[in-house]
Protein backbone atom coordinates (compact mmCIF):
# COMPACT_ATOMS: atom_id res chain seq x y z
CA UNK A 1 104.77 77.63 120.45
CA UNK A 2 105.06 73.79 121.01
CA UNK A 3 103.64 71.09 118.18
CA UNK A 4 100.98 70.24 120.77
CA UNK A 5 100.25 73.68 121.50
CA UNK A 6 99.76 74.19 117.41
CA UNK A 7 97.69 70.88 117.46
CA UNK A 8 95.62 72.36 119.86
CA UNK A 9 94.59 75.44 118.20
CA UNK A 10 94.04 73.79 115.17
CA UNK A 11 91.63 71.36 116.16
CA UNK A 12 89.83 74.77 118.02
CA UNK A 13 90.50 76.38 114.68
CA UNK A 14 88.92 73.66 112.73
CA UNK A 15 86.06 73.38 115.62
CA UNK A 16 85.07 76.71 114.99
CA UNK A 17 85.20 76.76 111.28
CA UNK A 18 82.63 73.80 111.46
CA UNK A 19 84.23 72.09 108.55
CA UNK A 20 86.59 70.06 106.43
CA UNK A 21 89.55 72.52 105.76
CA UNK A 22 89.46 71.92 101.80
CA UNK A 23 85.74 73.15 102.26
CA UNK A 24 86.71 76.17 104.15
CA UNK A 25 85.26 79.46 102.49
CA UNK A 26 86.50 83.02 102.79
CA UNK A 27 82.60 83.90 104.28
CA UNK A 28 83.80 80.66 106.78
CA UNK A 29 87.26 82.98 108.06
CA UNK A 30 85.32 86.20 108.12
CA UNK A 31 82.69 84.71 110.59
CA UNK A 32 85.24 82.91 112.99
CA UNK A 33 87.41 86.28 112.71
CA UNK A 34 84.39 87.99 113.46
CA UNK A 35 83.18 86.07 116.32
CA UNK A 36 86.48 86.77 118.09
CA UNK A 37 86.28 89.94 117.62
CA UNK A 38 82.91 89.85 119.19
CA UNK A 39 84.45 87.59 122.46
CA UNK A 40 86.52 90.29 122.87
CA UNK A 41 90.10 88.11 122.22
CA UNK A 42 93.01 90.09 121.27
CA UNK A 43 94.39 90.90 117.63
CA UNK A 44 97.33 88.87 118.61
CA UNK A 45 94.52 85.59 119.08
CA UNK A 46 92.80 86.18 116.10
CA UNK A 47 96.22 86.49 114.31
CA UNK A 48 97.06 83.06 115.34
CA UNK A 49 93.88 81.50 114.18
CA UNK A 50 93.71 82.48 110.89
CA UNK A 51 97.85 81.77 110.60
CA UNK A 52 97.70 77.90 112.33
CA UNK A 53 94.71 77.59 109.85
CA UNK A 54 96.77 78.96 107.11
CA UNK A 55 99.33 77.52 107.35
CA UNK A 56 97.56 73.90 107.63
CA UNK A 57 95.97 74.71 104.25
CA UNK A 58 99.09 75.22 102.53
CA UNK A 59 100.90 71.71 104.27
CA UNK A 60 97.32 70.21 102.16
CA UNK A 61 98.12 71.82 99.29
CA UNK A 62 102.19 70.47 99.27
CA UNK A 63 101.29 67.20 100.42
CA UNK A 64 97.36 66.10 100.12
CA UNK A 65 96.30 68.35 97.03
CA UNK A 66 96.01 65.44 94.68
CA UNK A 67 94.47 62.76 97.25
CA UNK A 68 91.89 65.35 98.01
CA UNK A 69 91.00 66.69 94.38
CA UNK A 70 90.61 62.71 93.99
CA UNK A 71 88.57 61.94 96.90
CA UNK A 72 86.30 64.91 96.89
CA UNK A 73 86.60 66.45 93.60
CA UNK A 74 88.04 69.90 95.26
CA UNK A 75 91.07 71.85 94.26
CA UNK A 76 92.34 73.45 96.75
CA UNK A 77 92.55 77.69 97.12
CA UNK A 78 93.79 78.91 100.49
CA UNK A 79 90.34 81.28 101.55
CA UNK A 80 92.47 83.18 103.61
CA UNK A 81 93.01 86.53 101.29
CA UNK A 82 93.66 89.94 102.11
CA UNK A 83 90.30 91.18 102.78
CA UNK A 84 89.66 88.86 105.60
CA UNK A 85 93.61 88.84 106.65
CA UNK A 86 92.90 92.41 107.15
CA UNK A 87 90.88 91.47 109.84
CA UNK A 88 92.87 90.10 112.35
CA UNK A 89 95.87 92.52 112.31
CA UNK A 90 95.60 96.07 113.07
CA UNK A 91 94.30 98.66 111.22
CA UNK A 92 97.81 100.02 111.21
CA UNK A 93 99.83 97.18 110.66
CA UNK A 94 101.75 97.27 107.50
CA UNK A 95 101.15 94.86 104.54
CA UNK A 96 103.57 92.21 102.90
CA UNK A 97 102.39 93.19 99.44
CA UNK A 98 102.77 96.47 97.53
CA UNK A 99 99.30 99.26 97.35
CA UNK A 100 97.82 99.13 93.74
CA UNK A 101 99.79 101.54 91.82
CA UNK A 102 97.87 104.42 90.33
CA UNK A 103 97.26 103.37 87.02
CA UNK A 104 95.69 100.19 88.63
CA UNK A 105 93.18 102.83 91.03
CA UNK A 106 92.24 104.40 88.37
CA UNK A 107 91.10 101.88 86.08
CA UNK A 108 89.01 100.54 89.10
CA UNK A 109 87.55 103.40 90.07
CA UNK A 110 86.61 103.75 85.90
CA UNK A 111 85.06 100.85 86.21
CA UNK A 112 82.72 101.41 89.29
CA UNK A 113 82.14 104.60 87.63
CA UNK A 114 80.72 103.44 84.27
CA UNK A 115 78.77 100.71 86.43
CA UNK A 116 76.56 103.38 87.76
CA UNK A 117 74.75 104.11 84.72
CA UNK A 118 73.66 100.08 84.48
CA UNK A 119 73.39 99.21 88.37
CA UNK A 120 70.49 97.84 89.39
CA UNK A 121 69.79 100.50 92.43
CA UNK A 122 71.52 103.55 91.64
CA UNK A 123 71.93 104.81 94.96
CA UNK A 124 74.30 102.06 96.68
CA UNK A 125 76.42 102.11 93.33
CA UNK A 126 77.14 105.86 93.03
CA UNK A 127 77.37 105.40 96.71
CA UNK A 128 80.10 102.93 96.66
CA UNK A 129 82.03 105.20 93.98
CA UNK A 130 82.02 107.91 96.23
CA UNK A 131 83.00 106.21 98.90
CA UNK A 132 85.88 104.36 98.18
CA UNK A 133 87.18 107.59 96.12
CA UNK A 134 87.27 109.09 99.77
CA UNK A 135 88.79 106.15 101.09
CA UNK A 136 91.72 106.18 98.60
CA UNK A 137 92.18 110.40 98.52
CA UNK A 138 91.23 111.15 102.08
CA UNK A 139 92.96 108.03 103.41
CA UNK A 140 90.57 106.99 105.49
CA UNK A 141 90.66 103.83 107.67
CA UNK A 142 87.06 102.03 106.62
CA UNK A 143 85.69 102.81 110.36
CA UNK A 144 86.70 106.24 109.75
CA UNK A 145 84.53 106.41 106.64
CA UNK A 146 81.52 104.66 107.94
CA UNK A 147 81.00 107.16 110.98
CA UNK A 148 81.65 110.24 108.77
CA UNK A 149 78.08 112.59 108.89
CA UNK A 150 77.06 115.22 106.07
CA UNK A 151 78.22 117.63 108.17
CA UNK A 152 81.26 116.54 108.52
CA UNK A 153 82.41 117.97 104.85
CA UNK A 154 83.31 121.60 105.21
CA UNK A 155 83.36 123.02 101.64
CA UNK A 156 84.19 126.14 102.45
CA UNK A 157 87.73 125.41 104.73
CA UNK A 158 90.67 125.56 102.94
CA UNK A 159 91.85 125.86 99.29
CA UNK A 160 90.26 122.32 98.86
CA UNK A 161 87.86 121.72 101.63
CA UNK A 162 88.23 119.84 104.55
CA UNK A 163 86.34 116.12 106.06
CA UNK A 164 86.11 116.52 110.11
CA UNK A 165 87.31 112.85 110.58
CA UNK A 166 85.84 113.30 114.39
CA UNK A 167 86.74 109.57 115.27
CA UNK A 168 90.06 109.02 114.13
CA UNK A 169 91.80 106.21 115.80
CA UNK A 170 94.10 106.75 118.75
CA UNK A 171 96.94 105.00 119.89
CA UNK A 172 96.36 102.43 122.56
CA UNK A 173 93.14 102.77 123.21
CA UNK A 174 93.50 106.47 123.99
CA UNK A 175 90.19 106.93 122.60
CA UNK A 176 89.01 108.70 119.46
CA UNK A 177 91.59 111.39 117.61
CA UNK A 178 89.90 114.15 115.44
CA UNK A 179 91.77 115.66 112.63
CA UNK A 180 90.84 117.22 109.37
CA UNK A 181 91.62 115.93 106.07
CA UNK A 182 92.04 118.37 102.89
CA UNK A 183 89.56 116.78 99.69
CA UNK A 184 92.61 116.61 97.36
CA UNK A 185 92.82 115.11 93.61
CA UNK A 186 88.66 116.53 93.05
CA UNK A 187 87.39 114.60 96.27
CA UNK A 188 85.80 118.04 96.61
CA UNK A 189 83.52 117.47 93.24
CA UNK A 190 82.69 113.79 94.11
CA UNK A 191 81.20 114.51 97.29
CA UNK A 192 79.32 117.66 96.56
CA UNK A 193 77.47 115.52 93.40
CA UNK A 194 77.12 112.53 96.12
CA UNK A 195 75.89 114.55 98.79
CA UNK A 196 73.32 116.73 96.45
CA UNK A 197 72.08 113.59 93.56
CA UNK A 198 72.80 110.71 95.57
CA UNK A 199 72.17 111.29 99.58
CA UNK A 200 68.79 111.91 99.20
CA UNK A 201 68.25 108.82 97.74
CA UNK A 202 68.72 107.06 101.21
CA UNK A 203 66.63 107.55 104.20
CA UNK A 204 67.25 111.11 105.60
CA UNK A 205 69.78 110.82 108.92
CA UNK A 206 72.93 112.14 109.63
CA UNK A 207 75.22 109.67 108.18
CA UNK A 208 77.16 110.52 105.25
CA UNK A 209 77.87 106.95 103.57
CA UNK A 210 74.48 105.24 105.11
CA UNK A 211 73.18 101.71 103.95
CA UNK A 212 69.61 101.81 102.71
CA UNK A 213 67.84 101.73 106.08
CA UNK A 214 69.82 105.18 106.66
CA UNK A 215 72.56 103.99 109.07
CA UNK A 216 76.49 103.90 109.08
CA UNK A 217 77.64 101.08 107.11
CA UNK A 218 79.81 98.30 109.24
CA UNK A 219 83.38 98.47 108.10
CA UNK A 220 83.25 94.87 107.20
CA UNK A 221 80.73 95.74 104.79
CA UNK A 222 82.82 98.30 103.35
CA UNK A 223 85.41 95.26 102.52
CA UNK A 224 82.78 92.72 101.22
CA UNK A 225 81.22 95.92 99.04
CA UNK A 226 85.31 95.91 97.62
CA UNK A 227 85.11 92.60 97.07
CA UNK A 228 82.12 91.79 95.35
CA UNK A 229 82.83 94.77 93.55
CA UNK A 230 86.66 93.58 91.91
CA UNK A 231 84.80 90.07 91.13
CA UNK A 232 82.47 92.09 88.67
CA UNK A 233 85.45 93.56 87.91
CA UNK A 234 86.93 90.46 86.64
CA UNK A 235 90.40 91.26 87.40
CA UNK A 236 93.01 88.69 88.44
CA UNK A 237 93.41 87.69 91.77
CA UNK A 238 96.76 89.50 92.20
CA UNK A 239 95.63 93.04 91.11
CA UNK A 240 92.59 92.86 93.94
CA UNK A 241 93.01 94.74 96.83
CA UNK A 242 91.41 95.45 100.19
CA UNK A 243 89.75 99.27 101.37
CA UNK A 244 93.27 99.34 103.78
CA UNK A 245 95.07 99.06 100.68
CA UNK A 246 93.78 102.23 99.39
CA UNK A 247 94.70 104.10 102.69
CA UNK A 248 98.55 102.93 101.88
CA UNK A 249 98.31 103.84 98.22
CA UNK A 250 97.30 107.50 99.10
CA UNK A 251 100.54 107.55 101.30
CA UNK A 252 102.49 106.08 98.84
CA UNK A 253 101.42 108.04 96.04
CA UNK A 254 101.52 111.39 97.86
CA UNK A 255 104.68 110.39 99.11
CA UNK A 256 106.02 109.28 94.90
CA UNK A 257 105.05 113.06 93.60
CA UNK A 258 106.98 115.05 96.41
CA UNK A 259 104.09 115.81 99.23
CA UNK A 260 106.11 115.77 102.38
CA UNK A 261 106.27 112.50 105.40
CA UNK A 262 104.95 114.84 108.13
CA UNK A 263 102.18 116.38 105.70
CA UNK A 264 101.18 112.65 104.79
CA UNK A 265 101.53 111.69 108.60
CA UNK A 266 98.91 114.42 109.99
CA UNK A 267 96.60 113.53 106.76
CA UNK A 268 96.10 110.00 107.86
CA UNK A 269 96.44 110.56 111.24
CA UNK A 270 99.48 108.74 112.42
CA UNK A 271 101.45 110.04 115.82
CA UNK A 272 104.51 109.39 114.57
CA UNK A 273 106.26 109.58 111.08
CA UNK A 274 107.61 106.10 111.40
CA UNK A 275 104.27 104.64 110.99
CA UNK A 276 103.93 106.56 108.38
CA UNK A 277 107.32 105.32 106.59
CA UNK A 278 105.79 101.79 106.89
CA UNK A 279 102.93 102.47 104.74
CA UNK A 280 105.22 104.10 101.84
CA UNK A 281 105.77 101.47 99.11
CA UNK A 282 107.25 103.33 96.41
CA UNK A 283 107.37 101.59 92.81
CA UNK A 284 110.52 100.07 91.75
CA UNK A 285 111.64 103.19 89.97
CA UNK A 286 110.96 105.25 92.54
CA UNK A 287 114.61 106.47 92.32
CA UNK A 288 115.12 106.72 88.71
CA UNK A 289 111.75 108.81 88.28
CA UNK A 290 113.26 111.35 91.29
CA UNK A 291 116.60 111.51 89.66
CA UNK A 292 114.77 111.82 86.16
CA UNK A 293 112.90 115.07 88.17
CA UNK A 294 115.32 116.13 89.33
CA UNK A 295 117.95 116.82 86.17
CA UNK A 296 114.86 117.95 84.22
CA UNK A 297 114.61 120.74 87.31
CA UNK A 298 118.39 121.96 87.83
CA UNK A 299 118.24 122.02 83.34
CA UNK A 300 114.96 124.13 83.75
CA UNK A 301 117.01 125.99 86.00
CA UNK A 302 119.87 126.74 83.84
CA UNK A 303 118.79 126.90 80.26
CA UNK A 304 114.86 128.73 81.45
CA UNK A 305 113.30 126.02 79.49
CA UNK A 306 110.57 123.22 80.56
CA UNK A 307 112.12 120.12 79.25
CA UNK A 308 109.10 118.00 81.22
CA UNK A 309 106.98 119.80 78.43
């Protein structure tokens, strides 16, 4: 791309954030994202807006950050984070930064847990929980979730039960891919308790996570729900992360305690194994834990003692 071709899609960039870049919001890049997305421009166009924007913001903050904290009394923080980056790549594109490790998922979901009991509306709160859990140990794309129906859970299939994911994506523009997901790690319990003390709660329809006038909830309100929920968290900005981030953290943490590629592949619905293998992020000792497993096997093994006990 040429300087004057950048020039020009910043200034269209700027145009149709309708404001000074230092006063640019995250709610600002969702809406211009949005609107694209709306027009009908490709994932490749809205890439490129949010990147020639993004990349402006952080030439201010090298060069200009003190002349404009000065002139306007604003510090500058790039509004472009991963919840509205998220946007404008593919739902299957991989991320630069590592899933929230376990530890990290479970302390969240702790916390929008205990929240229940104190939430102003019950029902969207204990909604939320129940959601997201199925996000992170069905892993679900957030589309996927939102167009899931009651009775899409089948209790009864399976050791575990099964979701009916009816819509899953297909590749390029194939149209929709069914498959069905085993409820694994309890998912099972959270959604029988959501669909018989919190459901009913909501206008009766067919929708399985609904909003409060009964309907599907938008996928983008699945990520601002995230979001507003991890800044009641309190957490810092680094350990935040968006609904996509919980699909790759199911990979990656099925894939860390020994469930196999291809089983992880059909699970989220992937055609090949290679997309899958983008999505694993094992922890840094990912190696040394396997090796550790694997002595404390072969010494089970030999001696007919646990020594994981």
């Amino acid at each position: 791309m040429t300087v004057d071709n950048d020039i020009g899609l910043l200034e269209r960039t700027l145009t149709a954030l309708g404001r000074p870049a230092w006063d640019v919001t995250p709610e600002d890049i969702d809406r211009v994202v949005g609107d694209l997305a709306v027009q009908g421009r490709k994932t490749s166009t809205r890439r490129e807006y949010v990147q020639i924007f993004k990349g402006f913001h952080r030439f201010l903050q090298a060069r200009k950050a003190a002349e404009i904290e000065a002139a306007f009394g604003v510090r500058l923080v790039c509004p472009v984070d991963e919840f509205n980056a998220s946007r404008h790549v593919g739902d299957d594109s991989p991320a630069l930064l590592p899933p929230p490790t376990p530890e990290r998922v479970a302390v969240f979901f702790d916390f929008i847990k205990q929240r229940i009991a104190t939430a102003r509306k019950y029902g969207p709160a204990a909604r939320d929980y129940a959601m997201f859990r199925t996000l992170y140990h069905a892993g679900l794309r957030s589309e996927e979730a939102s167009l899931l129906e009651k009775p899409d859970a089948h209790f009864a299939r399976g050791p575990f039960g099964k979701l009916h994911v009816r819509f899953g994506k297909g590749a390029h523009t194939s149209g929709p891919r069914p498959r069905w997901v085993p409820m694994l790690d309890g998912l099972d319990l959270v959604l029988r308790w959501f669909l018989e003390d919190v459901r009913p709660k909501f206008p009766s329809s067919p929708v399985l996570f609904a909003d409060e006038s009964g309907g599907p909830l938008h996928r983008g309100t699945i990520r601002n729900r995230l979001r507003y929920l991890m800044q009641l968290e309190g957490r810092p900005a680094d350990e935040r992360f968006s609904p996509h981030a919980l699909r790759r953290a199911c990979a990656t943490h099925n894939y860390e305690r020994g469930v196999d590629l291809v089983a992880i592949q059909q699970m989220l619905g992937h055609w090949t194994v290679s997309s899958t293998m983008r999505y694993v992020r094992p922890s840094a000792t990912f190696i040394e834990d396997a090796y550790q497993r694997a002595v404390a096997s072969t010494l089970a093994e030999l001696t007919g003692k646990d020594t994981t006990a």
